[in-house]
C-alpha atoms as a PDB file:
ATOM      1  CA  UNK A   1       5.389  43.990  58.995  1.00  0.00           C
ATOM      2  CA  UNK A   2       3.204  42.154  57.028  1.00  0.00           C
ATOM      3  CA  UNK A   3       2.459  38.989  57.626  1.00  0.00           C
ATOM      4  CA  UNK A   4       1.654  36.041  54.701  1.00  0.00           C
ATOM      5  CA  UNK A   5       0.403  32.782  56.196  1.00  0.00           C
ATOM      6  CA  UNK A   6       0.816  29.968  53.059  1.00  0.00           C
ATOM      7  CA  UNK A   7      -0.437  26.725  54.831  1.00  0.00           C
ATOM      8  CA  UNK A   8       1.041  23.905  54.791  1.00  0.00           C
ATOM      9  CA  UNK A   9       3.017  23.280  52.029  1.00  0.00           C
ATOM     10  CA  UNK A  10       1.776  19.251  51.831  1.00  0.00           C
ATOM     11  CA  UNK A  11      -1.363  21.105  50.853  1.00  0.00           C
ATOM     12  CA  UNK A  12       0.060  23.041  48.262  1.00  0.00           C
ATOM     13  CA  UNK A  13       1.537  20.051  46.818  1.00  0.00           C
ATOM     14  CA  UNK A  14      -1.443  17.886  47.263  1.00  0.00           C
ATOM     15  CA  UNK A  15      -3.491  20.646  44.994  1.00  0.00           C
ATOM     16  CA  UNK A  16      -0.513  20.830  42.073  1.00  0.00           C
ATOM     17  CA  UNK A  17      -0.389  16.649  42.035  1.00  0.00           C
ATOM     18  CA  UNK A  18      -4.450  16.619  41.518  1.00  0.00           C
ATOM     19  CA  UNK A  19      -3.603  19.552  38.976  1.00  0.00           C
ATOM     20  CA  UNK A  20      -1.114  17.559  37.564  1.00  0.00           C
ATOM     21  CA  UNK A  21      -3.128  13.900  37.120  1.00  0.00           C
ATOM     22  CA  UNK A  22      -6.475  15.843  35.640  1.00  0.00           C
ATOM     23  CA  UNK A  23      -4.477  17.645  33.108  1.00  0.00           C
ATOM     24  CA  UNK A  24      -2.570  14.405  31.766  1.00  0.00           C
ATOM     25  CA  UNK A  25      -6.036  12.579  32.091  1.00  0.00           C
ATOM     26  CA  UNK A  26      -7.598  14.887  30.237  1.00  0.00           C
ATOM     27  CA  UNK A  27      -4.471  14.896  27.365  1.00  0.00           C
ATOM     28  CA  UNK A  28      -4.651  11.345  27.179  1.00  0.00           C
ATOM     29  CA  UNK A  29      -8.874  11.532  26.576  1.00  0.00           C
ATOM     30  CA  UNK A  30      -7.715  13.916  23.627  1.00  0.00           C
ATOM     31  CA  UNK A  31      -5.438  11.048  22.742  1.00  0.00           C
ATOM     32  CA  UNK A  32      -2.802  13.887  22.559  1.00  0.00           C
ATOM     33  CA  UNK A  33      -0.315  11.367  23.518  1.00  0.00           C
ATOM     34  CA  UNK A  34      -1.482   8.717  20.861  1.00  0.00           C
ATOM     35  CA  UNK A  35      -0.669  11.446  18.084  1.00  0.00           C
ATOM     36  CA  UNK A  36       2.995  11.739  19.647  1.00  0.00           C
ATOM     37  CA  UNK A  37       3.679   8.019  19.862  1.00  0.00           C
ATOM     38  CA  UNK A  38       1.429   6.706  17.430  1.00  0.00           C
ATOM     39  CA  UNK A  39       1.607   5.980  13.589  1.00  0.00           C
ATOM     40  CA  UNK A  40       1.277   8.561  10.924  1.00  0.00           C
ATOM     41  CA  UNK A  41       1.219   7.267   7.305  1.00  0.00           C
ATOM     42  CA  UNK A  42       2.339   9.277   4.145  1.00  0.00           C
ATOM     43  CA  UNK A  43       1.815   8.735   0.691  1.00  0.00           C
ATOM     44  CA  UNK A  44       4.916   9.260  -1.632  1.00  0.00           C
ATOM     45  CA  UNK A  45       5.590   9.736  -5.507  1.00  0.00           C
ATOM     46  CA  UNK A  46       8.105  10.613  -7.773  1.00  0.00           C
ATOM     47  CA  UNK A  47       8.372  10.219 -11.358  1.00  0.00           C
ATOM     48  CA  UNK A  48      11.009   7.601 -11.619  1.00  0.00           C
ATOM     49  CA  UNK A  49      11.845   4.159  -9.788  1.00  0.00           C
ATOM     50  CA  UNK A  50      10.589   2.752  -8.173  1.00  0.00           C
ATOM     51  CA  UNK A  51       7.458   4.910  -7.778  1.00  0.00           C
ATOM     52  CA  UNK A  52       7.030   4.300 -11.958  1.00  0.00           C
ATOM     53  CA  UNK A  53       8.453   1.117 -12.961  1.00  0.00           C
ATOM     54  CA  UNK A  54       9.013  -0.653 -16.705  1.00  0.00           C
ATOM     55  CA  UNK A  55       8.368  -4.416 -16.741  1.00  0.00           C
ATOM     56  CA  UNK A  56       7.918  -7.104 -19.756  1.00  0.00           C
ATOM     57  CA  UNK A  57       4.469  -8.765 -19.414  1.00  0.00           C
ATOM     58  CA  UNK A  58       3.613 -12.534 -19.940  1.00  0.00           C
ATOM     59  CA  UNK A  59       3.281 -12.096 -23.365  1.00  0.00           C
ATOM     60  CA  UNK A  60       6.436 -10.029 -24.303  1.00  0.00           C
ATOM     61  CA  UNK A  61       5.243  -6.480 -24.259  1.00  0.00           C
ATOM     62  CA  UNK A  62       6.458  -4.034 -22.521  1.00  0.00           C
ATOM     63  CA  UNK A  63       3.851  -1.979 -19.448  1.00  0.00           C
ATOM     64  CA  UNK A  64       5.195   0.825 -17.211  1.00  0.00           C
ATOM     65  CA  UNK A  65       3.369   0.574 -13.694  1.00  0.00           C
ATOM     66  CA  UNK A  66       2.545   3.607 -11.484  1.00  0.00           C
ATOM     67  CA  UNK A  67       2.406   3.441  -7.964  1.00  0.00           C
ATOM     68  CA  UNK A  68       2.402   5.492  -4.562  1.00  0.00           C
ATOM     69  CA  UNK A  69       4.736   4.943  -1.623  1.00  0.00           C
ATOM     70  CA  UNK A  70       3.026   4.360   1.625  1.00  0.00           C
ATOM     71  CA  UNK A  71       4.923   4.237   4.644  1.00  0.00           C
ATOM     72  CA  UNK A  72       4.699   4.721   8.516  1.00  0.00           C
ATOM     73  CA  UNK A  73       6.664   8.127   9.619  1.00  0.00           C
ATOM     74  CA  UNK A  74       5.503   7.385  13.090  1.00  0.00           C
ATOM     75  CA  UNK A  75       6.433   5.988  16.735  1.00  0.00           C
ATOM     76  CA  UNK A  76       3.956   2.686  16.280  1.00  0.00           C
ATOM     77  CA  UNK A  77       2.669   0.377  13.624  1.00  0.00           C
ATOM     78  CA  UNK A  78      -0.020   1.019  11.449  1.00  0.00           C
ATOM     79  CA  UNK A  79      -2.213  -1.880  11.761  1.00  0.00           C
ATOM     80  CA  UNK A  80      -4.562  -3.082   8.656  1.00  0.00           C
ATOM     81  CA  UNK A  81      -4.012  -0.493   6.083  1.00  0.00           C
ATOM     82  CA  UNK A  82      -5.680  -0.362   2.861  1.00  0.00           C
ATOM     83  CA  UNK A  83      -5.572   1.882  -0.209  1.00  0.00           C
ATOM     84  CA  UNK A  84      -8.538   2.858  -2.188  1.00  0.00           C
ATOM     85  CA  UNK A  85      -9.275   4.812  -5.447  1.00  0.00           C
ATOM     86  CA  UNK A  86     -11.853   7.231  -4.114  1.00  0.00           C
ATOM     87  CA  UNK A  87     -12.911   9.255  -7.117  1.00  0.00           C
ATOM     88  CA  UNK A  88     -11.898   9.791 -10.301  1.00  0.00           C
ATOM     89  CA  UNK A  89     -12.319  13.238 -12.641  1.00  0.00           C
ATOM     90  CA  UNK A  90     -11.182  13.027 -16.190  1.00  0.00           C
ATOM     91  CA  UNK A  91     -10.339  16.346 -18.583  1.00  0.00           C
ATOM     92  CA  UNK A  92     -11.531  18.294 -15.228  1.00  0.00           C
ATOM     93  CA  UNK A  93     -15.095  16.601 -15.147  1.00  0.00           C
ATOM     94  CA  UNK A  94     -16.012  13.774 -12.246  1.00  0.00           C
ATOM     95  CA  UNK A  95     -16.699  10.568 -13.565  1.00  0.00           C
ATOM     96  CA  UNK A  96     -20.011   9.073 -12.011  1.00  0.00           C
ATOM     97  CA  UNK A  97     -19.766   6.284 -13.837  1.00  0.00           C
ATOM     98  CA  UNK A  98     -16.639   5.163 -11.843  1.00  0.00           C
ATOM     99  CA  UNK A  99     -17.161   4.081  -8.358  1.00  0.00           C
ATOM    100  CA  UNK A 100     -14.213   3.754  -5.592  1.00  0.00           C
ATOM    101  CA  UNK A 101     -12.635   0.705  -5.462  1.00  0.00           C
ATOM    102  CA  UNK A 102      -9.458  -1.358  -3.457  1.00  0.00           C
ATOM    103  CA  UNK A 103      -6.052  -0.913  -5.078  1.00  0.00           C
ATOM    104  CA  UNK A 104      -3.552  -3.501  -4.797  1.00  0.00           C
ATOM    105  CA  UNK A 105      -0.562  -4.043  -2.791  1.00  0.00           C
ATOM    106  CA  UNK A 106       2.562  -4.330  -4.751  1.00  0.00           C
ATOM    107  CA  UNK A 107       5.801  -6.769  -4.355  1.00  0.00           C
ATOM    108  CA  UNK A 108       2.892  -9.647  -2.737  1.00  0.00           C
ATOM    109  CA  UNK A 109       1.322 -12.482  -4.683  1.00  0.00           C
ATOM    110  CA  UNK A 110      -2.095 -11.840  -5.814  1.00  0.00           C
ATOM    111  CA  UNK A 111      -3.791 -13.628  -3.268  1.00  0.00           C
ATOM    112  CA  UNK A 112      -2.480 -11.397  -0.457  1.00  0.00           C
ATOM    113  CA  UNK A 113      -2.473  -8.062  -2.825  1.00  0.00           C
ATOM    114  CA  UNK A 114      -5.964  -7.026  -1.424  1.00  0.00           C
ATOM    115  CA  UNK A 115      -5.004  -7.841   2.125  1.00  0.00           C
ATOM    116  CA  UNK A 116      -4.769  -5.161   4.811  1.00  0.00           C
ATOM    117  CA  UNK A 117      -1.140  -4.608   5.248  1.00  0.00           C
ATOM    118  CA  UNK A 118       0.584  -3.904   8.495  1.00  0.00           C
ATOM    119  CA  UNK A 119       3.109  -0.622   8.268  1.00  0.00           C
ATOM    120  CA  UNK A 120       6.034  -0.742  11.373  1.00  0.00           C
ATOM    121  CA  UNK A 121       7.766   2.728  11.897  1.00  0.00           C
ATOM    122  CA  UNK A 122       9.862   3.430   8.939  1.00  0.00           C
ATOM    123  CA  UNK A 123       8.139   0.974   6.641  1.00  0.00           C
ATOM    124  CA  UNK A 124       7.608   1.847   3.229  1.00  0.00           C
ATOM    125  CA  UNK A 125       5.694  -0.324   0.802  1.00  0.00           C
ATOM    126  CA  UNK A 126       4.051   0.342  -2.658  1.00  0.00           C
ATOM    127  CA  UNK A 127       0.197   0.619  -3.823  1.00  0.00           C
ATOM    128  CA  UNK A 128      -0.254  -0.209  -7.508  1.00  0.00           C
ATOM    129  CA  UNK A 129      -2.720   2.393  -8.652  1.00  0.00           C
ATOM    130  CA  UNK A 130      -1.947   2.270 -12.821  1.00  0.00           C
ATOM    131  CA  UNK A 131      -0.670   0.463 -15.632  1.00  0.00           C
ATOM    132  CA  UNK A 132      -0.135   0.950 -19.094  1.00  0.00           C
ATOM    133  CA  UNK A 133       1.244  -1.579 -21.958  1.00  0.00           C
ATOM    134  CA  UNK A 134       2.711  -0.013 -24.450  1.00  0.00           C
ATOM    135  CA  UNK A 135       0.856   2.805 -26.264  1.00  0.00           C
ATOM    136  CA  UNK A 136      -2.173   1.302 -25.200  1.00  0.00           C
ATOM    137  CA  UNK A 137      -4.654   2.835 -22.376  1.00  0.00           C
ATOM    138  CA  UNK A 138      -4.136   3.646 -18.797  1.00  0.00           C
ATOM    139  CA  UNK A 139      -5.723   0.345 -16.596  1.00  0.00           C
ATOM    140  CA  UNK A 140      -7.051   1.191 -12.946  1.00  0.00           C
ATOM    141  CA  UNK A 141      -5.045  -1.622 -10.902  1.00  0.00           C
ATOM    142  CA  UNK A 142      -7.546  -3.514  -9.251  1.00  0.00           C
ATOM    143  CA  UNK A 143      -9.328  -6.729  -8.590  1.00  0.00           C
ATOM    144  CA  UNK A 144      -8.765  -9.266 -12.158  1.00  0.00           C
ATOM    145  CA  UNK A 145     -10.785 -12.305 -10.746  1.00  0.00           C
ATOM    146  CA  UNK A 146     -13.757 -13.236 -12.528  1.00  0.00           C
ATOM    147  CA  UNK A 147     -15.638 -12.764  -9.317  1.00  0.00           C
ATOM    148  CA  UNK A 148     -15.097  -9.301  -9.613  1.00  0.00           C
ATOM    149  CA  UNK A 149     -17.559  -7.108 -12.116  1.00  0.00           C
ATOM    150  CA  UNK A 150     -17.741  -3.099 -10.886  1.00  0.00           C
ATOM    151  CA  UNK A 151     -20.444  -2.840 -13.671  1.00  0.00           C
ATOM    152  CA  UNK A 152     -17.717  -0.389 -15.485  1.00  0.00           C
ATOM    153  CA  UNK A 153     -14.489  -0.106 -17.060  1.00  0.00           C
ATOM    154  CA  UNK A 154     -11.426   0.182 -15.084  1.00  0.00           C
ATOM    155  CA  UNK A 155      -9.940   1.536 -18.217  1.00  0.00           C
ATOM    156  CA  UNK A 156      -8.965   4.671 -18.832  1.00  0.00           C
ATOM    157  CA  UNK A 157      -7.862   6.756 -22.288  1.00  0.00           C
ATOM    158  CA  UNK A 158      -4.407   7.662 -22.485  1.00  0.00           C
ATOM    159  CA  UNK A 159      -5.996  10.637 -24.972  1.00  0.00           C
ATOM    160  CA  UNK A 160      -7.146  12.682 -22.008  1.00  0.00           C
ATOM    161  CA  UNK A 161      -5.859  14.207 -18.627  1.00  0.00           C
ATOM    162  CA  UNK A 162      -7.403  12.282 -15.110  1.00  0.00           C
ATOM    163  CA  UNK A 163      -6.780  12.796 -11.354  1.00  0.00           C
ATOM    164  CA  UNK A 164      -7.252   9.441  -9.327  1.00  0.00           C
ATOM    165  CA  UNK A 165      -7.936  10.744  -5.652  1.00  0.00           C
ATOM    166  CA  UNK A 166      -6.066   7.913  -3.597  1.00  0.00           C
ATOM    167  CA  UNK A 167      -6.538   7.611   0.482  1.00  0.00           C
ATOM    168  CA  UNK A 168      -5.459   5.106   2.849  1.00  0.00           C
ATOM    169  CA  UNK A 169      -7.283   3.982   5.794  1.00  0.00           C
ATOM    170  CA  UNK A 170      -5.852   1.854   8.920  1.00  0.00           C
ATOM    171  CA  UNK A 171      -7.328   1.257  11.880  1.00  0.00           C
ATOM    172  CA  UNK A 172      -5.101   3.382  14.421  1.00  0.00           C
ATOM    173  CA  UNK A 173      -4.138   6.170  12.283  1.00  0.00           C
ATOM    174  CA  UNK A 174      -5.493   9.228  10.439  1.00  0.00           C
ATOM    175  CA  UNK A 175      -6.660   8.705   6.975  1.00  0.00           C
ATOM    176  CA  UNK A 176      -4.078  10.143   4.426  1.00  0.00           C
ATOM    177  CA  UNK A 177      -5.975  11.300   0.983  1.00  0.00           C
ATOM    178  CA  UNK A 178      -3.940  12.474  -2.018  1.00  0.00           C
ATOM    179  CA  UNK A 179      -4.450  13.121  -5.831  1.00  0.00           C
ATOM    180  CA  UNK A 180      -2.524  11.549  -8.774  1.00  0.00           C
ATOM    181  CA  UNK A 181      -2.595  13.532 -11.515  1.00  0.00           C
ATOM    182  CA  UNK A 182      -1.846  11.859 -15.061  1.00  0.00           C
ATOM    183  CA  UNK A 183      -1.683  13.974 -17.877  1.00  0.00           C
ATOM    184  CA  UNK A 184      -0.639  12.870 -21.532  1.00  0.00           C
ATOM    185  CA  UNK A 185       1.643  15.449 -24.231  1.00  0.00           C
ATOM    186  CA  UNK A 186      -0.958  16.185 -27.302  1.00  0.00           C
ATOM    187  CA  UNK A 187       2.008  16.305 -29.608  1.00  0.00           C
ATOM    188  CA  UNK A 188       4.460  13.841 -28.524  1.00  0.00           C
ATOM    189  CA  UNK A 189       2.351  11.482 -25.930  1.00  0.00           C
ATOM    190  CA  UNK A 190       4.741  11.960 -22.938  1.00  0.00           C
ATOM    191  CA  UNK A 191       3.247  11.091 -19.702  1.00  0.00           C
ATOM    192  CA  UNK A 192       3.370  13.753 -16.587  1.00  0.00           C
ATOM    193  CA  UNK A 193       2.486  12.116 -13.341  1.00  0.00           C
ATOM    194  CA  UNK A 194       2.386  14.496 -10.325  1.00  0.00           C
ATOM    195  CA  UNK A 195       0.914  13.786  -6.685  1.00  0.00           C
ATOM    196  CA  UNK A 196      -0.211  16.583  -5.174  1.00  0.00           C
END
């Protein structure tokens, strides 16, 4: 007969609780629990409200507004988001004469608009990134104050086809980067706007 001796079994259980603690120590230094309970953002777009929305101006005319959805799919709030355009290419070729700049915040007066934004779980709120008056050209939606000179023009012809790369930082989640694609009918100057 063979004989198995095992110890004693507090020792056994001593080694699987140390086991136990270093493992979820070590998962929580990965912040592997962080990504399960934490905030994830994701950007949004469809061609129709309120993602594209038609509004009378000031002065009468008509503009149609683009902007992205941004909201928290997560277990926590996203705390100080902000949405930048990051780079712009236009007819397939990056423009260097545009550098990245804030977008604004939409559905908040204009003195908040550049604020970072806090985004609870299941909040969804709207970045301005484009806005057209009628038949006229494509404007970047940014900063209007007089303080405020990029040294180029946040204009942009509604004659040619541009992809605005768009990301959104916060300070306790993963940055979320996509591209808005804009492209203009040659014949009958319909306007395709895809995020991708």
């Amino acid at each position: 007969m063979l004989l198995v001796t095992w110890g004693p079994v507090s020792a056994w259980v001593a080694d699987a609780a140390t086991l136990t603690v270093a493992l979820v120590a070590l998962l929580a230094s990965l912040r592997v629990f962080d990504a399960l309970r934490g905030p994830r953002i994701r950007m949004t777009f469809e061609q129709r409200e309120p993602w594209c929305r038609e509004a009378t101006l000031a002065d009468g005319s008509r503009a149609l507004w683009v902007r992205v959805g941004v909201e928290n799919v997560g277990k926590g709030t996203a705390h100080g988001c902000i949405g930048r355009m990051t780079s712009l290419t236009t007819d397939g070729a990056l423009r260097g004469d545009v550098d990245p700049l804030q977008l604004r915040w939409a559905a908040t007066p204009r003195t908040l608009a550049f604020h970072a934004v806090d985004l609870r779980p299941d909040q969804r709120e709207f970045l301005n990134v484009l806005m057209r008056a009628e038949r006229g050209h494509w404007r970047i939606v940014t900063f209007e104050d007089p303080d405020f000179d990029p040294g180029f023009a946040t204009e942009l012809s509604a004659e040619h086809d541009h992809v605005l790369e768009i990301a959104v930082f916060a300070h306790n989640a993963s940055t979320i980067a996509r591209s808005l694609a804009v492209r203009v009918g040659r014949d009958d100057g319909s306007v395709a706007l895809h995020l991708r």
